[in-house]
C-alpha atoms as a PDB file:
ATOM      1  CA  UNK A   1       6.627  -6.387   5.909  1.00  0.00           C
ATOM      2  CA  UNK A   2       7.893  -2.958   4.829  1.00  0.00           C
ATOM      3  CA  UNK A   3       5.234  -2.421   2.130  1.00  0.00           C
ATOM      4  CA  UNK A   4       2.367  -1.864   4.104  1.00  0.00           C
ATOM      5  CA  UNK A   5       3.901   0.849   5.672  1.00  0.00           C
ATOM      6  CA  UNK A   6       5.397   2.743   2.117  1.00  0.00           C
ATOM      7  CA  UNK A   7       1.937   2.080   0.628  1.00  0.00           C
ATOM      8  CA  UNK A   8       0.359   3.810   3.642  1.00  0.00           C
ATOM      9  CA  UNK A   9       2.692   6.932   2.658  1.00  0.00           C
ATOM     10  CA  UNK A  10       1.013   6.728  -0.720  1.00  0.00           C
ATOM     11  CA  UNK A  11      -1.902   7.262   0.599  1.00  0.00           C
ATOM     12  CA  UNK A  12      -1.425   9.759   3.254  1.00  0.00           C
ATOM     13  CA  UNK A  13      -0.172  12.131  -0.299  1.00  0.00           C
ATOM     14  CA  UNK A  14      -3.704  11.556  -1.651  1.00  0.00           C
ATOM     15  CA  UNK A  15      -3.165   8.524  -3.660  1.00  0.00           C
ATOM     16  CA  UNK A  16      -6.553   6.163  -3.898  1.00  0.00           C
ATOM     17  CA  UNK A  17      -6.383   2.762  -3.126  1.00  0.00           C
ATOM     18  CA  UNK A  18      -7.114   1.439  -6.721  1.00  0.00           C
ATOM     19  CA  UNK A  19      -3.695   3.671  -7.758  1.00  0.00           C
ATOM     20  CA  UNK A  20      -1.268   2.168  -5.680  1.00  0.00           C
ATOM     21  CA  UNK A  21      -2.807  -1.417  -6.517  1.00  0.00           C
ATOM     22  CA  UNK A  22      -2.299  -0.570 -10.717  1.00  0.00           C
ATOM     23  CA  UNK A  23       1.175   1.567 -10.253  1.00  0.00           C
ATOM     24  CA  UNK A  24       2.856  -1.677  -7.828  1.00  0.00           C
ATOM     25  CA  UNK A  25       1.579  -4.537  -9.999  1.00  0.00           C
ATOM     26  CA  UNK A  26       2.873  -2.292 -13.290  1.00  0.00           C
ATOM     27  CA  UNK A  27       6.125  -1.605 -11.514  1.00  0.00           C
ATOM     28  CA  UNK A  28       6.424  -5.109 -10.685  1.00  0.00           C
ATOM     29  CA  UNK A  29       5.269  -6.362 -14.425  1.00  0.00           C
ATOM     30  CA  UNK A  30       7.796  -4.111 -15.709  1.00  0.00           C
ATOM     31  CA  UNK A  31      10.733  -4.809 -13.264  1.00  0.00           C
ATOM     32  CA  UNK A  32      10.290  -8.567 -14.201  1.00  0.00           C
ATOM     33  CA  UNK A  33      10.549  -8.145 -17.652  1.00  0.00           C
ATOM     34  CA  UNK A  34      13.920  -6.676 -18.067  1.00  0.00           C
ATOM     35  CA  UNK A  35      15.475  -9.363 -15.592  1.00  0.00           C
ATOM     36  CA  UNK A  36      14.022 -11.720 -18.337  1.00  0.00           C
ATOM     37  CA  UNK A  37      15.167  -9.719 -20.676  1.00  0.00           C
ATOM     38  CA  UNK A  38      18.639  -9.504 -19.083  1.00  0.00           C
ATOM     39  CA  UNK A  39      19.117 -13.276 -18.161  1.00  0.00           C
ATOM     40  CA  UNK A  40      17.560 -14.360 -21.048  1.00  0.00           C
ATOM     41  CA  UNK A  41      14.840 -15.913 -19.629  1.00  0.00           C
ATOM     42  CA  UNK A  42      12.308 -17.061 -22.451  1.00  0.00           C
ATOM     43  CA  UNK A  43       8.576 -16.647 -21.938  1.00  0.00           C
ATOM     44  CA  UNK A  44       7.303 -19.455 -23.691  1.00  0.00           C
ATOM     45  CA  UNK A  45       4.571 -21.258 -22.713  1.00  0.00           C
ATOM     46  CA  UNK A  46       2.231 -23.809 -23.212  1.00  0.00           C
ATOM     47  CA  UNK A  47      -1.927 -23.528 -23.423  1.00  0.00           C
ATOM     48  CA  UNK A  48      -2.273 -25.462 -20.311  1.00  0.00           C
ATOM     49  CA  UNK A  49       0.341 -23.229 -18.714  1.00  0.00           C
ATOM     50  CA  UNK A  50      -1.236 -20.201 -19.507  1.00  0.00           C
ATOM     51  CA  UNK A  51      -4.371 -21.189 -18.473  1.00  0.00           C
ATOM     52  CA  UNK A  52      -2.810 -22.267 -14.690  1.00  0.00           C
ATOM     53  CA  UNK A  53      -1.220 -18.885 -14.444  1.00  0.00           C
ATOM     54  CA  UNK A  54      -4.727 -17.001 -15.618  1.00  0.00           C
ATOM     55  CA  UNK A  55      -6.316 -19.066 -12.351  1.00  0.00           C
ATOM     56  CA  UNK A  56      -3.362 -18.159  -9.854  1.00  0.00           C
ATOM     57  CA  UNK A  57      -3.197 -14.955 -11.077  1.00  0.00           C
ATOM     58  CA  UNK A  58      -6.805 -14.222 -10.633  1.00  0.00           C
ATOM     59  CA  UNK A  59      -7.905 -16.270  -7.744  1.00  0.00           C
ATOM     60  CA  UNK A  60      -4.577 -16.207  -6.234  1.00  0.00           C
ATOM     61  CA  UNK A  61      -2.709 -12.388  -6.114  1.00  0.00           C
ATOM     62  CA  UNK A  62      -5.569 -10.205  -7.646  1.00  0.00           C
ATOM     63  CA  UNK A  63      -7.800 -11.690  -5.265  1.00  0.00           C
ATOM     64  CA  UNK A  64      -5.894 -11.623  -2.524  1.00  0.00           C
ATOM     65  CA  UNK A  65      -5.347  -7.878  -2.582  1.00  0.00           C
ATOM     66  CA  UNK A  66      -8.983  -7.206  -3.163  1.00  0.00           C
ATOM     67  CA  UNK A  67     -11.083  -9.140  -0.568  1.00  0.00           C
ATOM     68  CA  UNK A  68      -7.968  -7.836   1.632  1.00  0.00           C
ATOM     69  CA  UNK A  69      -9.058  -4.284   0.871  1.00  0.00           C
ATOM     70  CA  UNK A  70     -12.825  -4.719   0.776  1.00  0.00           C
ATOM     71  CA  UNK A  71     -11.715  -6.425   4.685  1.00  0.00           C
ATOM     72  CA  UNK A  72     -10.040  -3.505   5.352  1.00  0.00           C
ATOM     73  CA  UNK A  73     -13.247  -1.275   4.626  1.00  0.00           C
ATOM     74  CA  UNK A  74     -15.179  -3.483   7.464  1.00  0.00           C
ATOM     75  CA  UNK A  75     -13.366  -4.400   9.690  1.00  0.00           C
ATOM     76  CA  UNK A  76      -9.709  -3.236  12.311  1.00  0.00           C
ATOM     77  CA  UNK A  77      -7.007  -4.193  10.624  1.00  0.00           C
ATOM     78  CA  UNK A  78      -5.760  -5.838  13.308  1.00  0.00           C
ATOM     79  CA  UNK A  79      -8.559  -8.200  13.302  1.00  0.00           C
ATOM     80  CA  UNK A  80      -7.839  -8.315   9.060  1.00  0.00           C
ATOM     81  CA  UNK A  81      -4.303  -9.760  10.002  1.00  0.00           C
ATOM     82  CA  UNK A  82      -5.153 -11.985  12.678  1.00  0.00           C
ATOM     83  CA  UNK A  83      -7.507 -13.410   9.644  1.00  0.00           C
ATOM     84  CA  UNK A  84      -5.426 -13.033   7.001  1.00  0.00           C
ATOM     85  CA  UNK A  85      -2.144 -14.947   8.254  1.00  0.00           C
ATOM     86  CA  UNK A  86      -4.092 -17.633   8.603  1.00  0.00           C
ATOM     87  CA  UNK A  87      -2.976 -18.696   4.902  1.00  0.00           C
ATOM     88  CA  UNK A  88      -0.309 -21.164   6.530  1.00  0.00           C
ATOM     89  CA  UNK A  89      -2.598 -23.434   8.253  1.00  0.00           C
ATOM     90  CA  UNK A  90      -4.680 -23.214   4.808  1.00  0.00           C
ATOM     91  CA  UNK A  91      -2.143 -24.468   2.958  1.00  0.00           C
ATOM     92  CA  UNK A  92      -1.191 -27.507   5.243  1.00  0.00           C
ATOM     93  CA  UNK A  93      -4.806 -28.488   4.892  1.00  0.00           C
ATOM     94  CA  UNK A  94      -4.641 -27.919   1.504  1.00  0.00           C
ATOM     95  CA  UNK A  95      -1.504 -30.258   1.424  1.00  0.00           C
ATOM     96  CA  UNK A  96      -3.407 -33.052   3.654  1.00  0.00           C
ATOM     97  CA  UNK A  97      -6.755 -33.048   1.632  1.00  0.00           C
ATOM     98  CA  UNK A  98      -4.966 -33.267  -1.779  1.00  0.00           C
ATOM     99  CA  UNK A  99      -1.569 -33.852  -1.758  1.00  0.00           C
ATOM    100  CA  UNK A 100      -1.380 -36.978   1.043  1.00  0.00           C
ATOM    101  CA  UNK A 101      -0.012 -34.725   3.491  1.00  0.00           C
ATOM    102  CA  UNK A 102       0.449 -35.797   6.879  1.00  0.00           C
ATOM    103  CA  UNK A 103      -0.118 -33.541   9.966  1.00  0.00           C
ATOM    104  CA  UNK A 104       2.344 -34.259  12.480  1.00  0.00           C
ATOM    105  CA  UNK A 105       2.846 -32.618  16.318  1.00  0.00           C
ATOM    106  CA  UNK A 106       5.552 -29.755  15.309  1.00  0.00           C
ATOM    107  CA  UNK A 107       3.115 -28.170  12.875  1.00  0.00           C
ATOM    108  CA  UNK A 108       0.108 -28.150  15.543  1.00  0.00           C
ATOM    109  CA  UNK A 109       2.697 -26.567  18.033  1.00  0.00           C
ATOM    110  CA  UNK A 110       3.549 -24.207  15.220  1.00  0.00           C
ATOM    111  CA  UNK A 111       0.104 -22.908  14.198  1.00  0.00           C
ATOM    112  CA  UNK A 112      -0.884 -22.582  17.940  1.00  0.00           C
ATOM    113  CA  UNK A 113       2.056 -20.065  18.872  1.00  0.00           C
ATOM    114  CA  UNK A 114       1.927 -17.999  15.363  1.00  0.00           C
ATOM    115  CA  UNK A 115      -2.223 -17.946  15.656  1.00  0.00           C
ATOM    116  CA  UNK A 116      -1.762 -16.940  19.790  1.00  0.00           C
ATOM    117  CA  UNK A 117       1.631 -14.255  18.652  1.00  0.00           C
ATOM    118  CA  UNK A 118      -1.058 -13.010  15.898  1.00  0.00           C
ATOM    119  CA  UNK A 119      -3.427 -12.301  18.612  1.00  0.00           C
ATOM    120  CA  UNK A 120      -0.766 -10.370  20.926  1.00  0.00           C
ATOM    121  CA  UNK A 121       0.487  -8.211  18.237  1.00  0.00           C
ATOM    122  CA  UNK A 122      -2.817  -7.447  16.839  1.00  0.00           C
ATOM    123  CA  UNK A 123      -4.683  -6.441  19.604  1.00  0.00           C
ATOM    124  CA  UNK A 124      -7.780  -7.956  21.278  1.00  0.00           C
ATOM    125  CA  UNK A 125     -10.659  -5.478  20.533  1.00  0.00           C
ATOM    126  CA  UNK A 126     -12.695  -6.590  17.346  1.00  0.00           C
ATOM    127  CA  UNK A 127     -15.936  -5.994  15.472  1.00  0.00           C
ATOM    128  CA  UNK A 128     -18.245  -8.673  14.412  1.00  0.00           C
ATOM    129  CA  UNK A 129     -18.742  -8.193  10.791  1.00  0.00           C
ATOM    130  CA  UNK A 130     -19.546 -11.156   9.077  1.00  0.00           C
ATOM    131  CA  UNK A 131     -18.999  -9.751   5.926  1.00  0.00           C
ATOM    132  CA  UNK A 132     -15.699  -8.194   6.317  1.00  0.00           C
ATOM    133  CA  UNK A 133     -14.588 -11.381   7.959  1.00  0.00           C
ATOM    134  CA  UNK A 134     -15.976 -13.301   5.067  1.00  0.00           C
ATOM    135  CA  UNK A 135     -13.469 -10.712   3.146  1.00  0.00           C
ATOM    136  CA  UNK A 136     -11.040 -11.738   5.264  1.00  0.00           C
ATOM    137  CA  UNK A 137     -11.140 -15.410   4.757  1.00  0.00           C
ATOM    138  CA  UNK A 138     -10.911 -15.357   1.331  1.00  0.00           C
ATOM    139  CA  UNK A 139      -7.997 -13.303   1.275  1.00  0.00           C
ATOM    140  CA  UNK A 140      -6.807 -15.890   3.386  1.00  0.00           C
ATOM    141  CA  UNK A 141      -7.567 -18.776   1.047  1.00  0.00           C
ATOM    142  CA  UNK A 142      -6.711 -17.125  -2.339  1.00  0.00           C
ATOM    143  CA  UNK A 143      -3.218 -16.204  -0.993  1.00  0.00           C
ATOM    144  CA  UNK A 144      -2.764 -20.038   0.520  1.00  0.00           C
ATOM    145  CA  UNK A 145      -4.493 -21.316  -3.233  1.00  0.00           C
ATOM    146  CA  UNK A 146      -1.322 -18.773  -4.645  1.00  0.00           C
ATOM    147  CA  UNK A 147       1.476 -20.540  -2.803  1.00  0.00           C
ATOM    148  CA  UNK A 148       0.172 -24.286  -3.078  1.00  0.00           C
ATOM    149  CA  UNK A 149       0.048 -23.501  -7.180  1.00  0.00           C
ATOM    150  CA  UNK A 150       3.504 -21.939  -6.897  1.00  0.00           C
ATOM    151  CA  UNK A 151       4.967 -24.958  -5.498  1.00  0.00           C
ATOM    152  CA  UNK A 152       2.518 -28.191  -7.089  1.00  0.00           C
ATOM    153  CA  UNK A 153       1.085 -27.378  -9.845  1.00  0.00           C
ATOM    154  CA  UNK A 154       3.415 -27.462 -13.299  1.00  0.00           C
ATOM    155  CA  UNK A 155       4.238 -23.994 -13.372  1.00  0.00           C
ATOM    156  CA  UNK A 156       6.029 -24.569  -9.870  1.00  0.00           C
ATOM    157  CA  UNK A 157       8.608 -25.880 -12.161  1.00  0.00           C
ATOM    158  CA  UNK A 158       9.101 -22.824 -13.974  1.00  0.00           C
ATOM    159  CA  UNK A 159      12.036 -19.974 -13.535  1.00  0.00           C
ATOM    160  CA  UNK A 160      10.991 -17.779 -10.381  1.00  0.00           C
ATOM    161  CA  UNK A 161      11.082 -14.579 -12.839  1.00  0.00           C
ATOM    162  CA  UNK A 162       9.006 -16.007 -15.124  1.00  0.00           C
ATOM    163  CA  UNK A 163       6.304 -17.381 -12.769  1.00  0.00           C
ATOM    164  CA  UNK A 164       6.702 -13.777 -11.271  1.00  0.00           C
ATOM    165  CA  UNK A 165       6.747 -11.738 -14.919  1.00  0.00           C
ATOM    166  CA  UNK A 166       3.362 -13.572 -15.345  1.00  0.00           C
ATOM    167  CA  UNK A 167       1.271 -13.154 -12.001  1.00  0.00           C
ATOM    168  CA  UNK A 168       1.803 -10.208 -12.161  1.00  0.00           C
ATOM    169  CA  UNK A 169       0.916  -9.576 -16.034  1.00  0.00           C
ATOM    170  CA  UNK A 170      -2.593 -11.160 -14.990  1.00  0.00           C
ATOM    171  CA  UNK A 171      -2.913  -9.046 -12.169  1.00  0.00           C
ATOM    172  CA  UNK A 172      -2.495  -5.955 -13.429  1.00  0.00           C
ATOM    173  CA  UNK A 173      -4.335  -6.921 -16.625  1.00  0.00           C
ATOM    174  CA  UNK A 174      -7.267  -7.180 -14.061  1.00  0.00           C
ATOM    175  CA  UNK A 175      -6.797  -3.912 -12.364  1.00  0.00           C
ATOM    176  CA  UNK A 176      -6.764  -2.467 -15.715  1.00  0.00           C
ATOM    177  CA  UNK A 177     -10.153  -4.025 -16.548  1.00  0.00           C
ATOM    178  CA  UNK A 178     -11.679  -3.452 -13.552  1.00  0.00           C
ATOM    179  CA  UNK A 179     -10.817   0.123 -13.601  1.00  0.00           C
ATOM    180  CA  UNK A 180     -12.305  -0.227 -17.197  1.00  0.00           C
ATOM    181  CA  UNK A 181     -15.453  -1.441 -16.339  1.00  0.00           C
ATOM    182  CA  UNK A 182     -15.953   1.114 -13.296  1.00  0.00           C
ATOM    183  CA  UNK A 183     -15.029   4.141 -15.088  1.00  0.00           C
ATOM    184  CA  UNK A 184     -11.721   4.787 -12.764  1.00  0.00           C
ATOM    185  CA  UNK A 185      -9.024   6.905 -13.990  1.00  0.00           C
ATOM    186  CA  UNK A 186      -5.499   6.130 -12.813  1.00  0.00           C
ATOM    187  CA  UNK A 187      -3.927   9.387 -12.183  1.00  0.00           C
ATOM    188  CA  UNK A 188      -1.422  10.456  -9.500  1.00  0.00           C
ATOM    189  CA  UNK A 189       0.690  13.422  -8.291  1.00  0.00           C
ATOM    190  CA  UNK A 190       4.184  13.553  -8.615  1.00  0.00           C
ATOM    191  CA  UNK A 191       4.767  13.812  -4.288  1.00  0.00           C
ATOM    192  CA  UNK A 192       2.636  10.113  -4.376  1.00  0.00           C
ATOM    193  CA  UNK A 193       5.225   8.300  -7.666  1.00  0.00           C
ATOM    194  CA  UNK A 194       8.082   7.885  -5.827  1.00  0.00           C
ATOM    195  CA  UNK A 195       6.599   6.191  -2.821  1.00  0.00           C
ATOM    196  CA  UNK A 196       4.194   4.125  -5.235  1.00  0.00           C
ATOM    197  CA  UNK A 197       7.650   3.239  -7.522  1.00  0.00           C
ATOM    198  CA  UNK A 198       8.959   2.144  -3.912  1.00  0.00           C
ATOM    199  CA  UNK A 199       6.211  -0.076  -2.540  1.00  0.00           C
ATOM    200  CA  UNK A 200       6.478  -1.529  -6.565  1.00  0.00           C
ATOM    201  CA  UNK A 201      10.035  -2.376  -6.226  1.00  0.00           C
ATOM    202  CA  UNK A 202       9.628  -4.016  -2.681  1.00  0.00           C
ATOM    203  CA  UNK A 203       6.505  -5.630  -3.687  1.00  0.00           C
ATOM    204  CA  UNK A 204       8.818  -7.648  -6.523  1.00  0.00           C
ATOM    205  CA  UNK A 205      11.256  -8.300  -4.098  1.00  0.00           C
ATOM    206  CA  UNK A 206       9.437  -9.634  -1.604  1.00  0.00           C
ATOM    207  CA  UNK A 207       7.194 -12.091  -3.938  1.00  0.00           C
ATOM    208  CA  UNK A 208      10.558 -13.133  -5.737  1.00  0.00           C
ATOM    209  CA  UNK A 209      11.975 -13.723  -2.770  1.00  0.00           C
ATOM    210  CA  UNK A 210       9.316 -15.810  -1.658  1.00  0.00           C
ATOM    211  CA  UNK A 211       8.415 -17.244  -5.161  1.00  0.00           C
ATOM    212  CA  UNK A 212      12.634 -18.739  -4.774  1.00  0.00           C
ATOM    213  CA  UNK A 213      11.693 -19.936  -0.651  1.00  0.00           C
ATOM    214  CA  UNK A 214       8.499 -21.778  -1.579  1.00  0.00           C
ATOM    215  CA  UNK A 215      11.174 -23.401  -4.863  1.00  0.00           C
ATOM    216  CA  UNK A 216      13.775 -24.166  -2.006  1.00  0.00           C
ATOM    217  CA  UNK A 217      11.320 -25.242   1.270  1.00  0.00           C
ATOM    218  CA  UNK A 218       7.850 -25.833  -0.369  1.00  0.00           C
ATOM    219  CA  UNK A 219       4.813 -24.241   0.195  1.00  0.00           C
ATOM    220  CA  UNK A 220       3.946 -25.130   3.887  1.00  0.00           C
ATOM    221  CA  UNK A 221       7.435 -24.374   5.149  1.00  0.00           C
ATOM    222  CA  UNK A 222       7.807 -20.736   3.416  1.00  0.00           C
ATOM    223  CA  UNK A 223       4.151 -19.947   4.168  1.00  0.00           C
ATOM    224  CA  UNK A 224       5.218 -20.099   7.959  1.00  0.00           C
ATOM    225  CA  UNK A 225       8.182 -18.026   7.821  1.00  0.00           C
ATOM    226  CA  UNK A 226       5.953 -15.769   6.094  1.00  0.00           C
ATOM    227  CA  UNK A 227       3.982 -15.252   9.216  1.00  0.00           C
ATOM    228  CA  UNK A 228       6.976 -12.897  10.166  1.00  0.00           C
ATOM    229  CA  UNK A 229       5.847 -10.492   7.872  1.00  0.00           C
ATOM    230  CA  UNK A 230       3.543  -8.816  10.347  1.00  0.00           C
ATOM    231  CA  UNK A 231       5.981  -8.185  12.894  1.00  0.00           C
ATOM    232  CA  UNK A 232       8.489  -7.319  10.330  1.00  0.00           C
ATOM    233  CA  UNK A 233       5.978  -4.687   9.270  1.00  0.00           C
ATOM    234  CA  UNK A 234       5.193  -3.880  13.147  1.00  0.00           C
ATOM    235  CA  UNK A 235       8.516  -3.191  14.177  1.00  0.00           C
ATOM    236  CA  UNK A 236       9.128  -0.856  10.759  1.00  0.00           C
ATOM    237  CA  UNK A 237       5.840   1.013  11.269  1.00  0.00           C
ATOM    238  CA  UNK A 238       6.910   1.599  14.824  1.00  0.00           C
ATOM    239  CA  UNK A 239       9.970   3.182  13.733  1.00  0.00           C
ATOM    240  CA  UNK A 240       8.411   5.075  10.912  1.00  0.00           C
ATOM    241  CA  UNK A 241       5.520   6.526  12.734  1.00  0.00           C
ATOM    242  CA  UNK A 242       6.453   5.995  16.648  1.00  0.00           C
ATOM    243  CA  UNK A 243       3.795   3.774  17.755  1.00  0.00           C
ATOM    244  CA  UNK A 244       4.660   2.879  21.376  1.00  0.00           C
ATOM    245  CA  UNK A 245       5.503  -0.700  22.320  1.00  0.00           C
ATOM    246  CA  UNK A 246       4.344  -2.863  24.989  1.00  0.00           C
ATOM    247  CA  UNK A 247       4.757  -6.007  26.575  1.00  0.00           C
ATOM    248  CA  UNK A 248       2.012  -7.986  24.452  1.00  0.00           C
ATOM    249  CA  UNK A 249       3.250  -6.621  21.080  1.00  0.00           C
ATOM    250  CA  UNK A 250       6.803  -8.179  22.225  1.00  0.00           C
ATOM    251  CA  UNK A 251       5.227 -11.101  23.740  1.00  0.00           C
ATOM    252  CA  UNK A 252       3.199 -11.793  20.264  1.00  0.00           C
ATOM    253  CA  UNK A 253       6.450 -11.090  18.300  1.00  0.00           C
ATOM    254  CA  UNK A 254       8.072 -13.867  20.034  1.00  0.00           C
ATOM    255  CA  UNK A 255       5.617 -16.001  20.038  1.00  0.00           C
ATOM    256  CA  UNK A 256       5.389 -15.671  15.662  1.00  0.00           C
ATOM    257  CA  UNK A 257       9.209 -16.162  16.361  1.00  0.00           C
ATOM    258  CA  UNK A 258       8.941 -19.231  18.277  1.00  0.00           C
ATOM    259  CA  UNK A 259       6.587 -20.684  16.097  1.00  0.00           C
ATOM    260  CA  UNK A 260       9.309 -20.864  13.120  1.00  0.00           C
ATOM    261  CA  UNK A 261      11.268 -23.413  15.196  1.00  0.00           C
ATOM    262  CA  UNK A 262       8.844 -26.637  15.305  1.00  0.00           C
ATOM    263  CA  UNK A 263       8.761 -26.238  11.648  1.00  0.00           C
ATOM    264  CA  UNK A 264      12.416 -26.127  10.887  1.00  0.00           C
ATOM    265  CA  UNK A 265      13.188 -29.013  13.377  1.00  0.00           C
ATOM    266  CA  UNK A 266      12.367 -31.772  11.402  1.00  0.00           C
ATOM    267  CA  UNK A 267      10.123 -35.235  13.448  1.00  0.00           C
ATOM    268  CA  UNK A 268      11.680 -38.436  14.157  1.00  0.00           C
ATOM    269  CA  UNK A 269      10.385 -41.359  11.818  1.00  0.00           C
END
């Protein structure tokens, strides 16, 4: 929740979108491989295992941050978020449809208080843009597609660093090649590195510490304590740049709050 708001200082300096996307996902690349290094972790793989980490690492982070961008360019971002967190109900329906999941009454209790604390804390005025919500949406489902193959599929089995060192190889091999293809040049001043080296750093963090929650909970459970991020990244951005509070932004944060309890409080067979 506290990237958004470093990233944002990134770009108040001067630095382009495209920059901070290539500088994190390098930080992060780089960051991962000397903990491998470190631990020892080896980076062996198999065909089949490369191939599943080209396909989350594509359709899963890279395109999570780019329809979330291209959103960003259409539509408020609070209407983006409201959108976006919408990943957790994705991957419970993702879960039901082809893993034999079953939908129970704690989960429908918990998606209606995080969707109506998303609401609160986002705001109520929106623009209809079909497009930009179409953005939206498939930030929404690459990110859920990211966490279901980080928890079924047979690289769920794999080291968190080394699931980690390799999402975000393919990502930034993508920004790379996209910056290829559109003739972008990745340069930066030296006032915009150390808050790009920062947002890097927490950008590892926070995917390795979710990476090891979706290992622990699955993917269902740690996508709904997720949903804190946004107030997480509220409350910082309130103290960073002195937004003013009122009572709907608290109600919605306790509402996203709330919602983390039917999920941890387990039904009776």
């Amino acid at each position: 929740g506290i990237l958004p708001s470093v990233q944002n200082k990134a770009l108040l300096n001067g630095a382009s979108p495209f920059v901070v996307l290539v500088v994190c996902n390098l930080v992060c690349l780089f960051g991962n491989s000397m903990i491998c290094f470190f631990r020892k972790i080896h980076l062996n793989i198999s065909r089949t295992e490369l191939f599943l980490y080209l396909i989350a690492g594509i359709f899963g982070l890279y395109a999570t941050d780019l329809f979330l961008n291209l959103a960003y360019t259409r539509l408020p971002v609070g209407m983006v978020t409201v959108i976006h967190f919408l990943y957790p109900i994705l991957v419970c329906l993702e879960g039901i449809l082809f893993y034999r999941d079953r939908w129970n009454r704690n989960l429908l209790f918990a998606v209606v208080l995080s969707v109506g604390g998303l609401l609160l804390l986002s705001g109520s005025v929106f623009n209809i843009d079909l497009i930009g919500i179409g953005f939206a949406l498939i930030s929404a489902l690459a990110y859920s597609f990211n966490l279901t193959m980080a928890d079924r599929s047979p690289i769920g089995k794999h080291d968190v660093f080394q699931k980690n060192f390799y999402l975000f190889l393919v990502s930034f091999l993508m920004s790379a090649a996209v910056s290829m293809i559109r003739k972008e040049t990745v340069s930066f001043q030296m006032d915009q590195l150390p808050w790009l080296i920062l947002g890097g750093i927490i950008l590892m963090c926070g995917s390795l510490f979710l990476t090891k929650g979706i290992a622990l909970l699955g993917s269902r459970d740690a996508a709904f304590i997720s949903t804190l991020e946004p107030v997480s990244s509220f409350l910082f951005s309130t103290v960073i740049y002195h937004y003013s509070l009122n009572f709907r932004n608290i109600l919605g944060c306790v509402l996203i709050i709330l919602s983390l309890i039917p999920i941890m409080v387990k039904e009776k067979s």
